[in-house]
Each structure stands twice: as C-alpha cells, then as structure tokens.
N, C-alpha and C. Protein backbone atom coordinates (compact mmCIF):
# COMPACT_ATOMS: atom_id res chain seq x y z
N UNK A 1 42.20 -0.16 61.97
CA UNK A 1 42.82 0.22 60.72
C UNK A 1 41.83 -0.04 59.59
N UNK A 2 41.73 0.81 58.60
CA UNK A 2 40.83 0.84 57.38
C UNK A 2 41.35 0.76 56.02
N UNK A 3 42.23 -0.15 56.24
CA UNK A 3 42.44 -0.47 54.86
C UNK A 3 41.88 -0.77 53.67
N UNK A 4 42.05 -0.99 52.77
CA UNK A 4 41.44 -0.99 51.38
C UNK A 4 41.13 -2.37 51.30
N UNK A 5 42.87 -3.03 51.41
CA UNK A 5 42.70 -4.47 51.20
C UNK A 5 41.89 -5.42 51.74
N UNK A 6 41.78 -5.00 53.03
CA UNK A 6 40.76 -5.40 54.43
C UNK A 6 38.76 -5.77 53.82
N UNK A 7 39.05 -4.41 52.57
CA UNK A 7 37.69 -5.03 52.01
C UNK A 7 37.27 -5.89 50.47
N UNK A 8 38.53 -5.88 50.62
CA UNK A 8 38.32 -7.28 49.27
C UNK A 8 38.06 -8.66 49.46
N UNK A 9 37.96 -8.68 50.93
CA UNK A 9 37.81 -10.33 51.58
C UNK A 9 36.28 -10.58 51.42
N UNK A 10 35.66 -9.42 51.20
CA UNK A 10 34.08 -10.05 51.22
C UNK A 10 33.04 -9.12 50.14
N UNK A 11 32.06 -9.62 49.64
CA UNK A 11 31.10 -8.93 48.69
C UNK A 11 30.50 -7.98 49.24
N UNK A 12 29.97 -7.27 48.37
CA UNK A 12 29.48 -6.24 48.75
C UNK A 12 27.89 -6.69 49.29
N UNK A 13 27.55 -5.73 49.80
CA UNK A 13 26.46 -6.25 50.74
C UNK A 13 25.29 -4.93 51.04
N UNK A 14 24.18 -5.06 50.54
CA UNK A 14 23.25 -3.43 50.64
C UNK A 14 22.65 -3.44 51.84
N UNK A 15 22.86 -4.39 53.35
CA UNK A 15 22.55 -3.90 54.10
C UNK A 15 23.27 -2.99 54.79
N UNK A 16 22.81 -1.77 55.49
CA UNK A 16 23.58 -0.46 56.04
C UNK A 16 23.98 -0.85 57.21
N UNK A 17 23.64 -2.18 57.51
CA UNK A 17 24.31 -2.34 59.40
C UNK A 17 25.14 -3.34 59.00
N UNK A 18 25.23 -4.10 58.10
CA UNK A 18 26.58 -5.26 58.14
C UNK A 18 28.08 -4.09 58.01
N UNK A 19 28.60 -5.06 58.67
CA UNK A 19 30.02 -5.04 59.52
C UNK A 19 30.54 -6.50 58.90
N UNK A 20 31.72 -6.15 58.18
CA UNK A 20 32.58 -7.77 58.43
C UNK A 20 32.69 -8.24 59.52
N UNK A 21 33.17 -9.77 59.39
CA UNK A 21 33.40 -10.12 60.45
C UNK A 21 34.78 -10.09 60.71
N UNK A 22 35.38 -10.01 62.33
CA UNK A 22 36.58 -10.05 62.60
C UNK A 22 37.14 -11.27 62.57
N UNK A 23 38.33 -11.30 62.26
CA UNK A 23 39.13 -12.44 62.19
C UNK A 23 39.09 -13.69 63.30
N UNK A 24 39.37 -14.52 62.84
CA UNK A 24 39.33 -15.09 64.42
C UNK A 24 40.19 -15.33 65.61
N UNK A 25 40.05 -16.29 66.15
CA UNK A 25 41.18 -16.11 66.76
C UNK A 25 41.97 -17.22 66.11
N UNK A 26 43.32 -17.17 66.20
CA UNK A 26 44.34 -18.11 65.72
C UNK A 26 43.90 -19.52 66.70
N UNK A 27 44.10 -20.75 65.91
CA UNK A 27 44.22 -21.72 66.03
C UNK A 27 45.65 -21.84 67.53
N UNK A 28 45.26 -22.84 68.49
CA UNK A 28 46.72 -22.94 69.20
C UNK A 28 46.81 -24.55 69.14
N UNK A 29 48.17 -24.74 69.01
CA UNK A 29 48.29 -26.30 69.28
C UNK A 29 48.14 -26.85 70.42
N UNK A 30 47.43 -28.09 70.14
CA UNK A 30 46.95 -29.15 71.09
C UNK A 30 48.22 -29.71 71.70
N UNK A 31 48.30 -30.15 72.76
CA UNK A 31 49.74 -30.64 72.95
C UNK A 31 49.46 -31.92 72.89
N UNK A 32 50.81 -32.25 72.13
CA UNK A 32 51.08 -33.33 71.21
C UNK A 32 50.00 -34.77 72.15
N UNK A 33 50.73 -35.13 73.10
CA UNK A 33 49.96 -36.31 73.86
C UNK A 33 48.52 -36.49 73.51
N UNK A 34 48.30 -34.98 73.60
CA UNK A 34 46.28 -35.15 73.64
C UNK A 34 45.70 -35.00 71.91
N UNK A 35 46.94 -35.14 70.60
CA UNK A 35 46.33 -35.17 69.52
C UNK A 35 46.34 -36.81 69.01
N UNK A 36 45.55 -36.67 67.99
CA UNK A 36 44.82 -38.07 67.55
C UNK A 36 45.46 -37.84 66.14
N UNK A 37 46.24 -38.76 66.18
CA UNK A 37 47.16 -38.76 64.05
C UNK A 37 47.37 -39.96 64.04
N UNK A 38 46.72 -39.87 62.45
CA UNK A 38 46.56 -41.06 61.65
C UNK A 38 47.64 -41.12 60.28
N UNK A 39 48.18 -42.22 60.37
CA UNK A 39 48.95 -42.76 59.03
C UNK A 39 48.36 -43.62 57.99
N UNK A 40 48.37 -43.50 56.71
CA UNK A 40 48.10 -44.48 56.00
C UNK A 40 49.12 -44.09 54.60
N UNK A 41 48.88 -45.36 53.82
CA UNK A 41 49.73 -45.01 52.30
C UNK A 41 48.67 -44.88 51.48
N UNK A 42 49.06 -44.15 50.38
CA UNK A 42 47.79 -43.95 49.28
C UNK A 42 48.43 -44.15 47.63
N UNK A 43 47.80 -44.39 47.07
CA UNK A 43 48.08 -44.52 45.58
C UNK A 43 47.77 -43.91 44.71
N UNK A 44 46.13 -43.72 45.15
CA UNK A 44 45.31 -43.17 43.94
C UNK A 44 46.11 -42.04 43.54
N UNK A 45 45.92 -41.54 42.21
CA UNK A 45 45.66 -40.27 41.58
C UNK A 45 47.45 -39.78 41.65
N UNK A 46 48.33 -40.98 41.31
CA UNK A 46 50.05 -40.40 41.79
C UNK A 46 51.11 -41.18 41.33
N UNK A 47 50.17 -41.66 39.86
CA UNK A 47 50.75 -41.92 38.65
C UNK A 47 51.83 -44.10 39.38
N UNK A 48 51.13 -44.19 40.19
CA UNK A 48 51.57 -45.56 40.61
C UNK A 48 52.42 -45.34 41.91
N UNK A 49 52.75 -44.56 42.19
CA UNK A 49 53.61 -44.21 43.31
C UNK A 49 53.11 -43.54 44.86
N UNK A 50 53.77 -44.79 45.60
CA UNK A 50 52.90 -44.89 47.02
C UNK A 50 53.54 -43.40 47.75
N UNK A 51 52.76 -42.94 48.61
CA UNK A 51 52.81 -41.47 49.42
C UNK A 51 52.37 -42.04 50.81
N UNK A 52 52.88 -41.33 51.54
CA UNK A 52 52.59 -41.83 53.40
C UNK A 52 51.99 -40.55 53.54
N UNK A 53 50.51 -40.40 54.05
CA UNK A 53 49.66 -39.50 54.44
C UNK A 53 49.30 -39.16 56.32
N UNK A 54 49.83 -38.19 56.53
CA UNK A 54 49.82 -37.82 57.97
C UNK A 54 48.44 -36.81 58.10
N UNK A 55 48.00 -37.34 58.95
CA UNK A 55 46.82 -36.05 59.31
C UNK A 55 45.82 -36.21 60.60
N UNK A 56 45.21 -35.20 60.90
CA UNK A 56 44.59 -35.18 62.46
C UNK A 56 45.60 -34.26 63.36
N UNK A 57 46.31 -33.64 62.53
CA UNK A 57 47.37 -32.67 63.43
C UNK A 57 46.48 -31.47 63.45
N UNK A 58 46.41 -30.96 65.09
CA UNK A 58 45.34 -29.81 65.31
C UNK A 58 45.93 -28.64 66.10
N UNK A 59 46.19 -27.64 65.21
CA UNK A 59 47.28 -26.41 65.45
C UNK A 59 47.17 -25.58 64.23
N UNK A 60 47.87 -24.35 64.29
CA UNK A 60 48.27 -23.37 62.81
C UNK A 60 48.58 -24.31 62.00
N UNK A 61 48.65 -23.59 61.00
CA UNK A 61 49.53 -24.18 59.31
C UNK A 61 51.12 -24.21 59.83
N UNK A 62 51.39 -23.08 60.32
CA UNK A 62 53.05 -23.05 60.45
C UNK A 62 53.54 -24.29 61.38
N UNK A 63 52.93 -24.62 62.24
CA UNK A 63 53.78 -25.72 63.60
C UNK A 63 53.18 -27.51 62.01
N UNK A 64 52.01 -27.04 61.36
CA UNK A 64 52.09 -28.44 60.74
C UNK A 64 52.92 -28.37 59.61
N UNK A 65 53.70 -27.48 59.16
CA UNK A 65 54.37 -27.02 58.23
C UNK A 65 55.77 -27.74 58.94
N UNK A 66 56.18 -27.22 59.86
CA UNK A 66 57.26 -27.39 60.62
C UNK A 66 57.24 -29.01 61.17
N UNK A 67 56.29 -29.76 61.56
CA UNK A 67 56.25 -31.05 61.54
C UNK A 67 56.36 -32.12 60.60
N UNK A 68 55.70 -30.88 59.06
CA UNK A 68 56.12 -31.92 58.51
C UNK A 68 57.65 -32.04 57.77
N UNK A 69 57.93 -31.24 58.07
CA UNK A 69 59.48 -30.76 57.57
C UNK A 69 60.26 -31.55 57.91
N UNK A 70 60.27 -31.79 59.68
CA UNK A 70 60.73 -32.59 60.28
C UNK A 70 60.87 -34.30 60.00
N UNK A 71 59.56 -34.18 59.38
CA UNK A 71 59.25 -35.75 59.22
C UNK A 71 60.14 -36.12 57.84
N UNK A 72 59.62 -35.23 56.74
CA UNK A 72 60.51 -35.27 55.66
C UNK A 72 61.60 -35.63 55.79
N UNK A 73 62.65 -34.87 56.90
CA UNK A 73 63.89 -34.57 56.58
C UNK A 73 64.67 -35.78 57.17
N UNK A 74 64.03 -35.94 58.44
CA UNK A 74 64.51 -37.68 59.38
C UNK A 74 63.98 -38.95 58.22
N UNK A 75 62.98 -38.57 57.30
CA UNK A 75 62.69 -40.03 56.08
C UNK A 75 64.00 -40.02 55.41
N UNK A 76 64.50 -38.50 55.05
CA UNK A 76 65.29 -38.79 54.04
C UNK A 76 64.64 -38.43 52.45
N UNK A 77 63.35 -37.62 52.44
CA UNK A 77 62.61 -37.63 51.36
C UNK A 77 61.94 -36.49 51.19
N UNK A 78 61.27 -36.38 49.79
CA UNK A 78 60.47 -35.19 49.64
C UNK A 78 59.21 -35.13 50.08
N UNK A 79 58.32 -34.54 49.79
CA UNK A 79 57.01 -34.22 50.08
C UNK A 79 56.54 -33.21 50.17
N UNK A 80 55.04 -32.87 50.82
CA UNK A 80 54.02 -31.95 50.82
C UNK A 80 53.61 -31.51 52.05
N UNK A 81 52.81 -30.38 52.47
CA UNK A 81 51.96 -30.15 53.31
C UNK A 81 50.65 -29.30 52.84
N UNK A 82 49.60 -30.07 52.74
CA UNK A 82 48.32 -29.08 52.42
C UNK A 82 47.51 -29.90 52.87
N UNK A 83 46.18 -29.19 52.65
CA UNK A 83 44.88 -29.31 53.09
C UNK A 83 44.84 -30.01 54.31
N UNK A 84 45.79 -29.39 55.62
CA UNK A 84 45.67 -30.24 56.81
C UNK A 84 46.33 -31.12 56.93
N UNK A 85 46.77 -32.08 55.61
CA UNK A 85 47.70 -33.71 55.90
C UNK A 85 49.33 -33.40 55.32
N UNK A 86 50.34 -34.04 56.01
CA UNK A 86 51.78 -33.83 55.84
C UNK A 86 51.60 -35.44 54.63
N UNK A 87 52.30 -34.75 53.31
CA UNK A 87 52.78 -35.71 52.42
C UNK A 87 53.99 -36.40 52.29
N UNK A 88 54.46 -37.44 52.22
CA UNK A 88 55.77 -38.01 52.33
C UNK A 88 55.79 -38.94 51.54
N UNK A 89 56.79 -39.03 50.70
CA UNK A 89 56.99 -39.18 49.42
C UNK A 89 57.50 -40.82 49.75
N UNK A 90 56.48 -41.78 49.65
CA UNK A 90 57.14 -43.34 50.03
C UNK A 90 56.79 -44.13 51.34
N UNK A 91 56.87 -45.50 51.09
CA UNK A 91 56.42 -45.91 52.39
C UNK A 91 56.79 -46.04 53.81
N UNK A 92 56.71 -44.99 54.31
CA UNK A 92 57.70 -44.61 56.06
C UNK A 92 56.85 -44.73 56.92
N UNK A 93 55.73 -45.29 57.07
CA UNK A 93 54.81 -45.54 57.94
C UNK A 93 55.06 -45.55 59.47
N UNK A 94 56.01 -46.88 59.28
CA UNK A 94 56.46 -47.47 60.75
C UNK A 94 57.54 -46.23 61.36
N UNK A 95 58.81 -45.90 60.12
CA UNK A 95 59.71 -44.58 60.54
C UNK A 95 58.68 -43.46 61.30
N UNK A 96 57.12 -42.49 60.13
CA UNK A 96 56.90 -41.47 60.89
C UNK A 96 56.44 -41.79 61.75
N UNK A 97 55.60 -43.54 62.42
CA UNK A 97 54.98 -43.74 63.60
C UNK A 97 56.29 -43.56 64.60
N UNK A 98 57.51 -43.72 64.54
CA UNK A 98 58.19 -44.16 65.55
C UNK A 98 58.86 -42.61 65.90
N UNK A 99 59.50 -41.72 64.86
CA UNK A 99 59.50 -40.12 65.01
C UNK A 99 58.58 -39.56 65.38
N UNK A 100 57.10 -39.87 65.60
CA UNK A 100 56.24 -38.96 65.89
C UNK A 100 55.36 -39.56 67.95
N UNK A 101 56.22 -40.48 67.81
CA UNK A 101 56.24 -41.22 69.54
C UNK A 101 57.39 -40.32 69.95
N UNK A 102 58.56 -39.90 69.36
CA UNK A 102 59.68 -39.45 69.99
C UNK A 102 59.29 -38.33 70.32
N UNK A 103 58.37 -37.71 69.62
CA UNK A 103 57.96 -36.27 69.72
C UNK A 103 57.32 -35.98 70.51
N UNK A 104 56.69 -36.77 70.90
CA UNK A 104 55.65 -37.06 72.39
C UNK A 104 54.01 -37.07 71.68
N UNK A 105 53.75 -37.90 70.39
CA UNK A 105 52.62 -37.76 69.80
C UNK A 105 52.61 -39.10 70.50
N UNK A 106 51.68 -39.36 71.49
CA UNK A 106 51.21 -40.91 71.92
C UNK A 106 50.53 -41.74 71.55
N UNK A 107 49.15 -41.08 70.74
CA UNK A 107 47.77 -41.28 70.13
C UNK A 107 48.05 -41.14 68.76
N UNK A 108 48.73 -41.87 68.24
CA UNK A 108 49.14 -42.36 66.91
C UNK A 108 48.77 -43.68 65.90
N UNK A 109 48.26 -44.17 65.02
CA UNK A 109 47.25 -45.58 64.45
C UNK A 109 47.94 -45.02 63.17
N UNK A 110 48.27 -46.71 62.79
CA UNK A 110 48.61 -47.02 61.69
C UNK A 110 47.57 -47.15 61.14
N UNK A 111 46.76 -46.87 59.75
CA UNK A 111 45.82 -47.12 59.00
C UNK A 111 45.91 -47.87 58.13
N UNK A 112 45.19 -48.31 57.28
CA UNK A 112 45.21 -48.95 56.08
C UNK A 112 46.14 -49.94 56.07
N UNK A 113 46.84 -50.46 54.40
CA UNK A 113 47.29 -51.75 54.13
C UNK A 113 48.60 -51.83 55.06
C-alpha cells in the first residue's frame, strides 16, 4: 500500500535507491517467570509526593498498559504508564511486589529506600 501518510515518517532523502525501512516486527511478551521487574519509590521532580515506579516489563505498550491498570486498580489508586515504567501514585511497594508474584512475575526486587 502507498499511502501518503506512510511518507511523512521520514525525510526526504536524494539518494534514488533508498527505500524506507519496514516496520518491525511487534514486540511479543516475555512470559512473565522469565521477566526481570524492578520496584522502587521516587520523589524527585513530584512536588513532595512519593510514586512507586515499576519497570523492566518486556512486551508491547498495550499488555504494559494493561498491567499497569491492573496494578492501579488492586492499589486502589491513580497513576501512569510511559516511557516503559508503570506509575503508581504512593507507597505500594510490598502490595505491587505481592500482585505481581500472583501474576506469575517470579523475578521481582524491591529497590531503593
């Protein structure tokens, strides 16, 4: 397919043999046992207010989207998902370590304080 939009992803280019490149292939999730996730709390930059930071989850955006939803919703709290790490609004450390054993995440470390 030759879409239009298809060529706004990249600059223009004066060699006569470049070809974009094709997409790749989608990311697949690791199953849970064999991923490596890390917890810690953070402060900086969040006006005094502690956040529980999940990350090392290795899959699409959508299944870490959906994990972290999960995690959110069993805290009881709000939060985020970007740049790779699930945000959770407060200190649930020990809660997402113990929801994310249920899940069959085995290879799980508490970090920091």
């Amino acid at each position: 397919m030759n879409d239009w939009k298809d060529k706004l992803k990249f600059a223009y280019s004066t060699n006569p043999e470049y070809t974009p490149e094709e997409q790749e292939e989608p990311i697949e999730t690791v199953e849970p046992s064999k991923q490596i996730i890390r917890v810690w709390l953070e402060k900086k930059n969040r006006g005094g207010k502690v956040v529980s930071i999940v990350s090392g989850f290795v899959g699409p955006d959508e299944d870490l989207k959906n994990l972290g939803k999960i995690l959110k919703s069993r805290c009881g709290v709000g939060g985020s998902v970007k740049d790779g790490e699930i945000i959770v609004q407060g200190d649930f450390r020990d809660r997402i370590l113990s929801i994310l054993n249920e899940l069959g995440y085995k290879n799980v470390k508490k970090a920091g304080g």
